[in-house]
PDB file of N, CA and C in Angstrom:
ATOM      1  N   UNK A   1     162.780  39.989  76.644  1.00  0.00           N
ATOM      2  CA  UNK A   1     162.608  40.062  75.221  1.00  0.00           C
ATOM      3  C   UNK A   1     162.756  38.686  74.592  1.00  0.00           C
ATOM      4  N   UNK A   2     163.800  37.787  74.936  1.00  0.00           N
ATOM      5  CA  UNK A   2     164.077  36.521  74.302  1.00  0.00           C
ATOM      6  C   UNK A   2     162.668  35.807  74.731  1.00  0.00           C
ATOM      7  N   UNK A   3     162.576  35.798  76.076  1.00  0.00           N
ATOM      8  CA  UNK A   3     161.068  35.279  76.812  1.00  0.00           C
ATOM      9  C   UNK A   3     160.309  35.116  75.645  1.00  0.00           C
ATOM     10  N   UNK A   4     159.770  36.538  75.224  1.00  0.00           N
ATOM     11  CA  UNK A   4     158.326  37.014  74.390  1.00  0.00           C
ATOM     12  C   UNK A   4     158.288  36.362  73.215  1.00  0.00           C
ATOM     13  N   UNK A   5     159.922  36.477  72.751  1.00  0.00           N
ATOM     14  CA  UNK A   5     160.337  35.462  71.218  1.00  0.00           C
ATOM     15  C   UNK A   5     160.453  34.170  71.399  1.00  0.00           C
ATOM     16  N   UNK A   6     160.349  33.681  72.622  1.00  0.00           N
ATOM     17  CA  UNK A   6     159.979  32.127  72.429  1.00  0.00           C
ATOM     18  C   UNK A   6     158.643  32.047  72.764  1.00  0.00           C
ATOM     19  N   UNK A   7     157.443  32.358  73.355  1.00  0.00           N
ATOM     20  CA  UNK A   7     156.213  32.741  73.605  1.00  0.00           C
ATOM     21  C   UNK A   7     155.781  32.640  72.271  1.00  0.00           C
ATOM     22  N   UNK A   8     156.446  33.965  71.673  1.00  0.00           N
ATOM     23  CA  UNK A   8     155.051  34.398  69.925  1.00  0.00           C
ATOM     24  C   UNK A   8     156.102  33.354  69.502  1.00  0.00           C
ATOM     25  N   UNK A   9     157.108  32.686  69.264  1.00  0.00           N
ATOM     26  CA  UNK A   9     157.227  31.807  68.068  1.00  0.00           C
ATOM     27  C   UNK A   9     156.795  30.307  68.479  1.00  0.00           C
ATOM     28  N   UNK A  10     156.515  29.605  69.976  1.00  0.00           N
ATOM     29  CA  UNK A  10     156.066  28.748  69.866  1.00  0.00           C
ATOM     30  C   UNK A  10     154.839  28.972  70.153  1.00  0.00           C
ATOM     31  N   UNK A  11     153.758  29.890  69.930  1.00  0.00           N
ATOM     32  CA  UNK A  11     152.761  29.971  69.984  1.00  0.00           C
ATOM     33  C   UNK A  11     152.075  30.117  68.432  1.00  0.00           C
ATOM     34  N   UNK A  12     152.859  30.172  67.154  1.00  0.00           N
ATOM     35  CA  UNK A  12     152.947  29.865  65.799  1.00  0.00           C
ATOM     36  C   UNK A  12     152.421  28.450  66.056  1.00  0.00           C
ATOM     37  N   UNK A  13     152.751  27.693  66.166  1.00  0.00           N
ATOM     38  CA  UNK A  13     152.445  26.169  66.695  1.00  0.00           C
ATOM     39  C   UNK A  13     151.116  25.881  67.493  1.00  0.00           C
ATOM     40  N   UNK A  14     151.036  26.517  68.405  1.00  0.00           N
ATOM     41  CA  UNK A  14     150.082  25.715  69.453  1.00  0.00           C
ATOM     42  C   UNK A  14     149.410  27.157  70.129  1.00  0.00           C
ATOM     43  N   UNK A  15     148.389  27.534  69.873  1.00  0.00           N
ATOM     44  CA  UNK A  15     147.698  28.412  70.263  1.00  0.00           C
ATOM     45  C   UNK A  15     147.176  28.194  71.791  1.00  0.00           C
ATOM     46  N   UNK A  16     147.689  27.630  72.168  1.00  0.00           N
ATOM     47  CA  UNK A  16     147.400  27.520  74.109  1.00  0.00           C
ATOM     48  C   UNK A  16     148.473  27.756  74.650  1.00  0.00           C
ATOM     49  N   UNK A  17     149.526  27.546  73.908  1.00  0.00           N
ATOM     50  CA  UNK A  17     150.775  28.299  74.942  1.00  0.00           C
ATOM     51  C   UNK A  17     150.606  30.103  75.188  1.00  0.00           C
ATOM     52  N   UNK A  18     150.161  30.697  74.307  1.00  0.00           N
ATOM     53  CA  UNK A  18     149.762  31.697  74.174  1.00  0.00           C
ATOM     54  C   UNK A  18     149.014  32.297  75.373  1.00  0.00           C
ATOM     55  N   UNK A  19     147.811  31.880  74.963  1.00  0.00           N
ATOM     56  CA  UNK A  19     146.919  31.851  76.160  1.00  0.00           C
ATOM     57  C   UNK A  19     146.812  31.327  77.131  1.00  0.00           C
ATOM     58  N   UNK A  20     147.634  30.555  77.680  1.00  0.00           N
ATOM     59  CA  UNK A  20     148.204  29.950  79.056  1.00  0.00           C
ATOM     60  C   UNK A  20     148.643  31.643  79.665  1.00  0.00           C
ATOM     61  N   UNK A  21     149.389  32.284  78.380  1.00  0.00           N
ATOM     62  CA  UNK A  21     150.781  32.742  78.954  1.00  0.00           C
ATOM     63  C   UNK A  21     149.907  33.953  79.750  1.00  0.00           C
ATOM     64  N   UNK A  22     149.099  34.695  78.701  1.00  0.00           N
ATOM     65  CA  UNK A  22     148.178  35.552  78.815  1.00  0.00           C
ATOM     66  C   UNK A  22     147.111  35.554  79.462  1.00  0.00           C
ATOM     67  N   UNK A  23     146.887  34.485  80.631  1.00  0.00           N
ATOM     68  CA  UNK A  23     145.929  33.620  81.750  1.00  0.00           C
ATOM     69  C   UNK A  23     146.962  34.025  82.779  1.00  0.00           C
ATOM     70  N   UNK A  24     148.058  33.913  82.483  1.00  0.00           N
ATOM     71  CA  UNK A  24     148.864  34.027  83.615  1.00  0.00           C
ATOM     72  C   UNK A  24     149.185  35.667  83.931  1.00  0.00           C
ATOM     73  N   UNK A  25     149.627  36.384  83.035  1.00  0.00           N
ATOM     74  CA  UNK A  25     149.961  37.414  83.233  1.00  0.00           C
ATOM     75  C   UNK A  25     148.608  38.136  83.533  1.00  0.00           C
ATOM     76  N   UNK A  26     147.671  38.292  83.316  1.00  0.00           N
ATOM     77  CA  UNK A  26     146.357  38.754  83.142  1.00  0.00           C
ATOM     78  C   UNK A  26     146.122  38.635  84.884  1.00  0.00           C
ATOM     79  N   UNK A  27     146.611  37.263  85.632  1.00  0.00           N
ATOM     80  CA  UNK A  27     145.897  37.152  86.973  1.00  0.00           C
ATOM     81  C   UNK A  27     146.972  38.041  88.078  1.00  0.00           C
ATOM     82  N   UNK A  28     147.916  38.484  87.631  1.00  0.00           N
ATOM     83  CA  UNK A  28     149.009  38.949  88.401  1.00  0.00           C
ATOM     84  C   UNK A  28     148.292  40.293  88.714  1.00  0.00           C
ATOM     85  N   UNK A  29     148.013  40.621  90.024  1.00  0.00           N
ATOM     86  CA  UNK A  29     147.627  42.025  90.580  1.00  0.00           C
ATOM     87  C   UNK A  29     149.177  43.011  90.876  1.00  0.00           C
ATOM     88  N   UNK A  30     149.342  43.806  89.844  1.00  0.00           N
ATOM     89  CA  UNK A  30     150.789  44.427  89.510  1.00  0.00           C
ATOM     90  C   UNK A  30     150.877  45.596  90.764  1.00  0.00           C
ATOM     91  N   UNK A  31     149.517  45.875  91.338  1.00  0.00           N
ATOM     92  CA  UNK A  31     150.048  46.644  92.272  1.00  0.00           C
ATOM     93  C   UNK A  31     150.043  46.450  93.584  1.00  0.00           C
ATOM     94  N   UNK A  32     149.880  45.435  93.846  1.00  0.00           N
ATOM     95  CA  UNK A  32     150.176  44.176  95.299  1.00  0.00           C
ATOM     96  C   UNK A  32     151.261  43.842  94.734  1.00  0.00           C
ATOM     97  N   UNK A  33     152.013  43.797  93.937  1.00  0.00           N
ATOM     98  CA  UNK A  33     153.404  42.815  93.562  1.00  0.00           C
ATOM     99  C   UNK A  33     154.045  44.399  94.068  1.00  0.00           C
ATOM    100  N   UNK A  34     154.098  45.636  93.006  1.00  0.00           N
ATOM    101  CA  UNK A  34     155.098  46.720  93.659  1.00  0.00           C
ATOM    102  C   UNK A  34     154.716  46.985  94.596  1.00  0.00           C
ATOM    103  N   UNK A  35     153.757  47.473  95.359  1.00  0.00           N
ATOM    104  CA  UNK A  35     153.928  47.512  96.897  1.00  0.00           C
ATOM    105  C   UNK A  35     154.551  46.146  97.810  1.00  0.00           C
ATOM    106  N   UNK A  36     154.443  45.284  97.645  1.00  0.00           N
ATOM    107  CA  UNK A  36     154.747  44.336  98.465  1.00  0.00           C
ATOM    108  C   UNK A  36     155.954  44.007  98.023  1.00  0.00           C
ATOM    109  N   UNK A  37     156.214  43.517  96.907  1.00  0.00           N
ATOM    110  CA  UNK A  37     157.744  43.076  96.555  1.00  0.00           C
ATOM    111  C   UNK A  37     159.069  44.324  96.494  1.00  0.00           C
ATOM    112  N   UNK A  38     158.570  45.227  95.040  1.00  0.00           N
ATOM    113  CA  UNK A  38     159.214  45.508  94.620  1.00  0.00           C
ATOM    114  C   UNK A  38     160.099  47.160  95.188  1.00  0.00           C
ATOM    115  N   UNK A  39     158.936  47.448  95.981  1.00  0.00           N
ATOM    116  CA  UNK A  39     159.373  48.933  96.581  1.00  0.00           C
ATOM    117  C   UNK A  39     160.180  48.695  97.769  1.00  0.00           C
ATOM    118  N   UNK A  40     159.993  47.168  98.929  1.00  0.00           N
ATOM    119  CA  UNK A  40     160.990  47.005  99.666  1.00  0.00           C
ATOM    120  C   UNK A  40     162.588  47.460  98.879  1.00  0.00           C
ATOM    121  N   UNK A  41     162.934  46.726  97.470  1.00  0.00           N
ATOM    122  CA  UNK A  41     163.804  46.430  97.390  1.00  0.00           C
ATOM    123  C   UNK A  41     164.705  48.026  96.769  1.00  0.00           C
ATOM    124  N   UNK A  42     163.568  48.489  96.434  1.00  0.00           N
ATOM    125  CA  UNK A  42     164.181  50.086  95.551  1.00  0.00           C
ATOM    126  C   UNK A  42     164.728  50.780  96.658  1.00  0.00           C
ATOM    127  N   UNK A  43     163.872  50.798  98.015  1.00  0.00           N
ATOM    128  CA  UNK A  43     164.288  51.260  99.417  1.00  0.00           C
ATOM    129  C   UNK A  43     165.314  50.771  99.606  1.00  0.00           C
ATOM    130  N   UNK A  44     165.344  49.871  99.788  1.00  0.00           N
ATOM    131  CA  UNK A  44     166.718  49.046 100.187  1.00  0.00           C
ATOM    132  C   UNK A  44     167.838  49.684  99.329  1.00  0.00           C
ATOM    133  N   UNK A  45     167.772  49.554  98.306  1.00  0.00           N
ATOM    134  CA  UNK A  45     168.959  50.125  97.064  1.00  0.00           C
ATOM    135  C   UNK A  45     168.952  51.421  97.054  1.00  0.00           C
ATOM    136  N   UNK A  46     168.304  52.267  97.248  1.00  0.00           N
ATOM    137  CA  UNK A  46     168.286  54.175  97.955  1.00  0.00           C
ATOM    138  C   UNK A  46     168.977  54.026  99.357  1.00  0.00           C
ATOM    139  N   UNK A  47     168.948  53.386  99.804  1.00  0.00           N
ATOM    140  CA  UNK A  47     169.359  53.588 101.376  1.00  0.00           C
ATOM    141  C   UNK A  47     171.072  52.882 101.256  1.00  0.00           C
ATOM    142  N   UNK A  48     171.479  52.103 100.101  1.00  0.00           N
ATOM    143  CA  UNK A  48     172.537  51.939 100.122  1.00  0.00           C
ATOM    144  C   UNK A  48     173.942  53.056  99.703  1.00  0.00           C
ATOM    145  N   UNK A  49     172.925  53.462  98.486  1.00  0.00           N
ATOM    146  CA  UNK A  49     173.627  54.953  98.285  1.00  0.00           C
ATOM    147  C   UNK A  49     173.529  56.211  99.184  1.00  0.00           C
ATOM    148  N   UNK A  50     173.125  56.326 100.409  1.00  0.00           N
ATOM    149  CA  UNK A  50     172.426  57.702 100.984  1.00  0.00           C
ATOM    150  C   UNK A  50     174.444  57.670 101.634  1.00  0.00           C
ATOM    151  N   UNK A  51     174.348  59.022 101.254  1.00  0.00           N
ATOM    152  CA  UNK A  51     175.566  59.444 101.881  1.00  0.00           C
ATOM    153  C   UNK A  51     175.008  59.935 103.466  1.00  0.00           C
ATOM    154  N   UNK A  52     175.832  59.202 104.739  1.00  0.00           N
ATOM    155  CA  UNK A  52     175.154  59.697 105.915  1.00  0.00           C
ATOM    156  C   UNK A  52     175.991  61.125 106.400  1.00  0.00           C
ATOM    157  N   UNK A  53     177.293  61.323 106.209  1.00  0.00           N
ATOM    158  CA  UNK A  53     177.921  62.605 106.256  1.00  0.00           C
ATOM    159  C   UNK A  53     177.070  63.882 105.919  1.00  0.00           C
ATOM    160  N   UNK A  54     176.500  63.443 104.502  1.00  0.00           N
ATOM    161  CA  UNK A  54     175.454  64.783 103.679  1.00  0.00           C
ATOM    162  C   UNK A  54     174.093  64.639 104.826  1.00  0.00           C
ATOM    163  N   UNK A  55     173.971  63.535 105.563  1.00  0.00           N
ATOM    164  CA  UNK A  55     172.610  63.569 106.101  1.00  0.00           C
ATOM    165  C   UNK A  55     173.057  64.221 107.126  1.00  0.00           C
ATOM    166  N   UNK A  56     174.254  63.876 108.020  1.00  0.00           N
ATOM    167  CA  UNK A  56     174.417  64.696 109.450  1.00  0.00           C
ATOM    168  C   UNK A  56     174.546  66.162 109.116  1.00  0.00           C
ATOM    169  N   UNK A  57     175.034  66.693 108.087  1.00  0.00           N
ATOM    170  CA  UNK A  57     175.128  67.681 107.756  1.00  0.00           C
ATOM    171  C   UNK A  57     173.736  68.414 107.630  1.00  0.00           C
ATOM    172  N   UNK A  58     173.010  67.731 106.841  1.00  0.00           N
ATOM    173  CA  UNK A  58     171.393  68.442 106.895  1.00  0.00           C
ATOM    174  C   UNK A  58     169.918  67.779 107.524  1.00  0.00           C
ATOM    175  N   UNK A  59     170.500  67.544 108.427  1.00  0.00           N
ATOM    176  CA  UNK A  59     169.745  67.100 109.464  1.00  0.00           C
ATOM    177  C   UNK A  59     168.572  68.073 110.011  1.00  0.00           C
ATOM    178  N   UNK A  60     169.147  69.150 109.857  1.00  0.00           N
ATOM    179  CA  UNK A  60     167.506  70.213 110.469  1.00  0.00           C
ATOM    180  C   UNK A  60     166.618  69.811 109.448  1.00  0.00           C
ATOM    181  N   UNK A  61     167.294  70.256 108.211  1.00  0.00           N
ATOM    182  CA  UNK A  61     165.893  70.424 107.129  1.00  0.00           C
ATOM    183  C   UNK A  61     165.084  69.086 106.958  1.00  0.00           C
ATOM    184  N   UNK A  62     166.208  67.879 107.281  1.00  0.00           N
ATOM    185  CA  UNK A  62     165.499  66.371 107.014  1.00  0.00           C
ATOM    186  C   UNK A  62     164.273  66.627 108.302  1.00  0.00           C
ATOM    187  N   UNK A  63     164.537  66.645 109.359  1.00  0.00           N
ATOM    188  CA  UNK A  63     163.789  67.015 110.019  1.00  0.00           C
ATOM    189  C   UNK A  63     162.330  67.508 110.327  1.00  0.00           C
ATOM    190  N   UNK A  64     162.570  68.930 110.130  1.00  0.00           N
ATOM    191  CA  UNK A  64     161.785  69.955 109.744  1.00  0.00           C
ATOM    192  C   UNK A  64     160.701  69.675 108.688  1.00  0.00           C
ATOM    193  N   UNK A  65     161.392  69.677 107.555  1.00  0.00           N
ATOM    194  CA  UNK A  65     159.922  69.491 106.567  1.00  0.00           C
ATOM    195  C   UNK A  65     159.238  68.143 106.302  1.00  0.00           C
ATOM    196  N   UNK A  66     159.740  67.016 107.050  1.00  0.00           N
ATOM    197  CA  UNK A  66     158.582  65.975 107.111  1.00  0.00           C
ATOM    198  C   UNK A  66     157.522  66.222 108.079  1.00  0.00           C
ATOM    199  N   UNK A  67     158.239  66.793 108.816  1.00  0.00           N
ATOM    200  CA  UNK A  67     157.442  67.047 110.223  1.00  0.00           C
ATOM    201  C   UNK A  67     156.356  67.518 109.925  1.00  0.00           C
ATOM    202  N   UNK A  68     156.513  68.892 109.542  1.00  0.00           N
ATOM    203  CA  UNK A  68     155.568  70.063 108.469  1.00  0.00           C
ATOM    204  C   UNK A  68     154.827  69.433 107.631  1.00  0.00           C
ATOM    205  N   UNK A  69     154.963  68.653 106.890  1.00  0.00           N
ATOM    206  CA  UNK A  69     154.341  67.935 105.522  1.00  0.00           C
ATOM    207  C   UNK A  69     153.223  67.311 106.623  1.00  0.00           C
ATOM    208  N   UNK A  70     153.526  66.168 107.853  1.00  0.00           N
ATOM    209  CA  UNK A  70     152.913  65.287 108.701  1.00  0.00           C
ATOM    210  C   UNK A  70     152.108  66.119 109.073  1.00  0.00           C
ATOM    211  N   UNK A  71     151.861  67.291 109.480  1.00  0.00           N
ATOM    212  CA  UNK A  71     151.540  67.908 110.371  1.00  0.00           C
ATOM    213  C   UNK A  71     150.392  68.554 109.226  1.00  0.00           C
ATOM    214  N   UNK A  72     150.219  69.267 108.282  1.00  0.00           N
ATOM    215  CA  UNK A  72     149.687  69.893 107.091  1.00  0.00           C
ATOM    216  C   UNK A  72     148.903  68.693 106.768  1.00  0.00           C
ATOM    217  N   UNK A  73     149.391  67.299 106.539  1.00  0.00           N
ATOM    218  CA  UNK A  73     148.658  66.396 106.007  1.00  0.00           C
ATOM    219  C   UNK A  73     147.023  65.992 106.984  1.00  0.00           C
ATOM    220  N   UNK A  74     147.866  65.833 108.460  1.00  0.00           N
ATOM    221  CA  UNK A  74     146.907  65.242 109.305  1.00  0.00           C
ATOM    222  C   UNK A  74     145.768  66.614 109.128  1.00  0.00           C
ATOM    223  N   UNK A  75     145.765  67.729 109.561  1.00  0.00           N
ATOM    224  CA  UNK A  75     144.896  68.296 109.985  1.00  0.00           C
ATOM    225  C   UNK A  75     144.119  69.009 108.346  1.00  0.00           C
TER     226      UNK A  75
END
């Protein structure tokens, strides 16, 4: 937010900072950045919270319905 408020207020001034900014953001392919960057890291941060006790505990069903899902998907 502070970013954007120095952006639009020195772009009051100089109309190419603007459009620099908006050259830049414009070339960013946002969904090569979350697949590649950003979903490693959400994984990473889910897998820190996974209680493994609750997983040994339900281990069939973890099991079981990916399997099923894999299996439904392929054919």
């Amino acid at each position: 937010m502070i970013y954007t408020l120095i952006i639009y207020i020195s772009s009051l001034c100089k109309h190419a900072i603007l459009n620099n900014t908006v050259s830049m953001i414009s070339s960013i392919d946002f969904k090569e950045m979350l697949l590649d960057a950003l979903l490693s890291f959400l994984l990473f941060a889910g897998a820190l919270h996974t209680n493994c006790t609750q997983l040994k505990v339900q281990r069939y069903p973890i099991l079981i319905f990916p399997t099923i899902g894999v299996l439904v998907s392929a054919f």
